[in-house]
C-alpha atoms as a PDB file:
ATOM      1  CA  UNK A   1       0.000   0.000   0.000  1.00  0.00           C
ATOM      2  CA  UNK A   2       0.976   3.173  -1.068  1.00  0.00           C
ATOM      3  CA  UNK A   3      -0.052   6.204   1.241  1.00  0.00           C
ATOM      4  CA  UNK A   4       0.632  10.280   0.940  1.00  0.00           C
ATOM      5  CA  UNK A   5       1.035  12.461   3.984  1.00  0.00           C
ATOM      6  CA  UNK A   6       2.504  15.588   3.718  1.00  0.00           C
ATOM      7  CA  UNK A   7       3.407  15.028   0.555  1.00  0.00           C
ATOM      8  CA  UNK A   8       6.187  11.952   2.056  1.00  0.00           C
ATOM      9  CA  UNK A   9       5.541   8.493   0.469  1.00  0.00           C
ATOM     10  CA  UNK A  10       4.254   6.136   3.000  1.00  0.00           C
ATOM     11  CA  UNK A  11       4.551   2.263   3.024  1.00  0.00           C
ATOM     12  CA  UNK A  12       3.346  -0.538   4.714  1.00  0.00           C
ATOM     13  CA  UNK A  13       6.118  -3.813   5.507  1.00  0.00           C
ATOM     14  CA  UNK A  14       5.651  -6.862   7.021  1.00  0.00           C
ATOM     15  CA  UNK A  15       7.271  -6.996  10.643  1.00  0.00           C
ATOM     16  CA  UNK A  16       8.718  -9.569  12.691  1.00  0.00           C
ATOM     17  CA  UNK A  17       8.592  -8.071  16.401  1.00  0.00           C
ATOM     18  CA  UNK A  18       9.968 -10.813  19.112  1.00  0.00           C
ATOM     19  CA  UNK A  19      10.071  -9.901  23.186  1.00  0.00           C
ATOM     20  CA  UNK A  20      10.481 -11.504  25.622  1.00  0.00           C
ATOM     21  CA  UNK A  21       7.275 -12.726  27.808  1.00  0.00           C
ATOM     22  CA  UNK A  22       4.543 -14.324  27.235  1.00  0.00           C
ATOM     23  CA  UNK A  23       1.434 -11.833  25.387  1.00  0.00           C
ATOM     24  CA  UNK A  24      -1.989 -13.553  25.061  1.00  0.00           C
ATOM     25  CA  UNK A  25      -3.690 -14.007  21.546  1.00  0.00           C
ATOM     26  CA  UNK A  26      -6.344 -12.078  22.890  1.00  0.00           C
ATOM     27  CA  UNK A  27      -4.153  -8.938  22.808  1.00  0.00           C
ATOM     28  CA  UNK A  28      -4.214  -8.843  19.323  1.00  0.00           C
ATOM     29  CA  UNK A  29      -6.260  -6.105  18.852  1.00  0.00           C
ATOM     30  CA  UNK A  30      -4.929  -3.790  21.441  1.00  0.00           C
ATOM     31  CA  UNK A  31      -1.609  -4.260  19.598  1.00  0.00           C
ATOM     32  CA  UNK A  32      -2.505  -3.290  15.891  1.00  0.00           C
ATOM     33  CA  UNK A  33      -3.871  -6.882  14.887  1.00  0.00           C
ATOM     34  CA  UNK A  34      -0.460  -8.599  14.790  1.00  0.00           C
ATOM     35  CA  UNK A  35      -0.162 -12.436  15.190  1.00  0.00           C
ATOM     36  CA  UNK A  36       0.574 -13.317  18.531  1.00  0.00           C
ATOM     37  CA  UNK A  37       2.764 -16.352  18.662  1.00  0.00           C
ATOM     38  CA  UNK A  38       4.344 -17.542  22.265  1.00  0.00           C
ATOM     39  CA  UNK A  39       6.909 -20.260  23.323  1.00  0.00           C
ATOM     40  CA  UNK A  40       9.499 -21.395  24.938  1.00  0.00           C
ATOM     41  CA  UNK A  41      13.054 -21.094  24.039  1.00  0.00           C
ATOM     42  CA  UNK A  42      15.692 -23.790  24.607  1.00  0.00           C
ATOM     43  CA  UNK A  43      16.956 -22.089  27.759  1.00  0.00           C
ATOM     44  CA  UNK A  44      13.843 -22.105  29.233  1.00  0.00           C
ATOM     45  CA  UNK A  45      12.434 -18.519  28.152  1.00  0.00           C
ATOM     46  CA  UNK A  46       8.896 -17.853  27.379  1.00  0.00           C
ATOM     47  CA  UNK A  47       9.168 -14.966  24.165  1.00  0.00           C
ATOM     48  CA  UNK A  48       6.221 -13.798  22.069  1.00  0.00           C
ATOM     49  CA  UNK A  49       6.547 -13.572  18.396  1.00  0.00           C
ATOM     50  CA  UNK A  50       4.622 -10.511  16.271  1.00  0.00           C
ATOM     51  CA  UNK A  51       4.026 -10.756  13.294  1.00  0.00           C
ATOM     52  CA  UNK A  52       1.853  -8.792  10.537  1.00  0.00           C
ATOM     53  CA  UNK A  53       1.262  -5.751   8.270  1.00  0.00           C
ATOM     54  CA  UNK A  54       2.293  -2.132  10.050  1.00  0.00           C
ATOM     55  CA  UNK A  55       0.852   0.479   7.976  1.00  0.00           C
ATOM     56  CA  UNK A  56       4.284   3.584   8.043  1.00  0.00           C
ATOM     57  CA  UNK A  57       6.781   3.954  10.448  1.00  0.00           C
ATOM     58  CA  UNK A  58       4.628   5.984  13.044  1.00  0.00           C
ATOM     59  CA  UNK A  59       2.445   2.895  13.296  1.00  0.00           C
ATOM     60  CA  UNK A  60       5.580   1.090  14.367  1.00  0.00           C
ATOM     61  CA  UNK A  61       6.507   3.778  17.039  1.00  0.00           C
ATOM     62  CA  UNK A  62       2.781   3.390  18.476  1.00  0.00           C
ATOM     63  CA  UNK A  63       2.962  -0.569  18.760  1.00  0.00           C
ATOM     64  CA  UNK A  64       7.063  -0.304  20.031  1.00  0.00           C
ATOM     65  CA  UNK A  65       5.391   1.983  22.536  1.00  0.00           C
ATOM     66  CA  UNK A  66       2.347  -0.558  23.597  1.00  0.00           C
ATOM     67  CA  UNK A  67       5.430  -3.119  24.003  1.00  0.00           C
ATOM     68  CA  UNK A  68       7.044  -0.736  26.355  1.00  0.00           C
ATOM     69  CA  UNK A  69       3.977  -0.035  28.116  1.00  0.00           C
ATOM     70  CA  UNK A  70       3.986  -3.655  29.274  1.00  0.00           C
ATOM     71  CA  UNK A  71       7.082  -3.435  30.149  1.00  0.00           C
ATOM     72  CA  UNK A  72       7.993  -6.207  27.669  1.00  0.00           C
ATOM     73  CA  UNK A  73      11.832  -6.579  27.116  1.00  0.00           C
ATOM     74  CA  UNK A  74      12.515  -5.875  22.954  1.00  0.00           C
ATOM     75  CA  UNK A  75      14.362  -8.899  21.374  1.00  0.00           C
ATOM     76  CA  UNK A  76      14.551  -7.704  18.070  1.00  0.00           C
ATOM     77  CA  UNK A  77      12.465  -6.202  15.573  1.00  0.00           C
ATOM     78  CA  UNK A  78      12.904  -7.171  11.569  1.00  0.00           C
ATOM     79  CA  UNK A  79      11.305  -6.213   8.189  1.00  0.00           C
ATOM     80  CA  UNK A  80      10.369  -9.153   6.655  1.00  0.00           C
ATOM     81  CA  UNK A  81       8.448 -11.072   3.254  1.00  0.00           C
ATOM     82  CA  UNK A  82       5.110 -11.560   4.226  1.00  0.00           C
ATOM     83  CA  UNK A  83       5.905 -14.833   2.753  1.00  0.00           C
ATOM     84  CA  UNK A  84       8.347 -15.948   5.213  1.00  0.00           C
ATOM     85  CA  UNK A  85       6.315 -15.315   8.136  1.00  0.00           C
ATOM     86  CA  UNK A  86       5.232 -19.024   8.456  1.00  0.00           C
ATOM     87  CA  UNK A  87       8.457 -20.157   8.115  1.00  0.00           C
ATOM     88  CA  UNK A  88      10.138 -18.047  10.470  1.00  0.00           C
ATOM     89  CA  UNK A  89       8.206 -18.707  13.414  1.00  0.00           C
END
């Protein structure tokens, strides 16, 4: 998609968001309608997976902010093909 605001080109990516802590499907909503995905790593730590379609880059602030909000500790945060998502997670 292919958006116009003040006269800078906007587009939406596919984002891979991973924290650490465990966020419940039912959150989805609240946090922009992202996938929810949780499980536990081979060390024993329970990280949540996000994954989906964030409209510009001020979207992205707004749903790095929710994270914070919860206090949720920021793994990483990647770009991605929409087409990898399934294979990624």
């Amino acid at each position: 998609m292919h958006n116009e605001t003040n006269g800078l080109p906007r587009m939406s990516s596919h984002y891979q968001i991973t924290v650490e802590g465990k966020i419940d499907p039912s959150w989805s909503d609240w946090l922009g309608g992202m996938r929810l995905v949780s499980r536990k790593e081979t060390d024993g730590m329970q990280i949540t997976i996000l994954s989906g379609t964030i409209v510009d880059q001020v979207a992205l602030r707004g749903l790095l902010n929710r994270l914070w909000d919860l206090n949720l500790i920021l793994r990483s945060v990647h770009q991605i093909d929409p087409t990898t998502i399934s294979t990624i997670e």
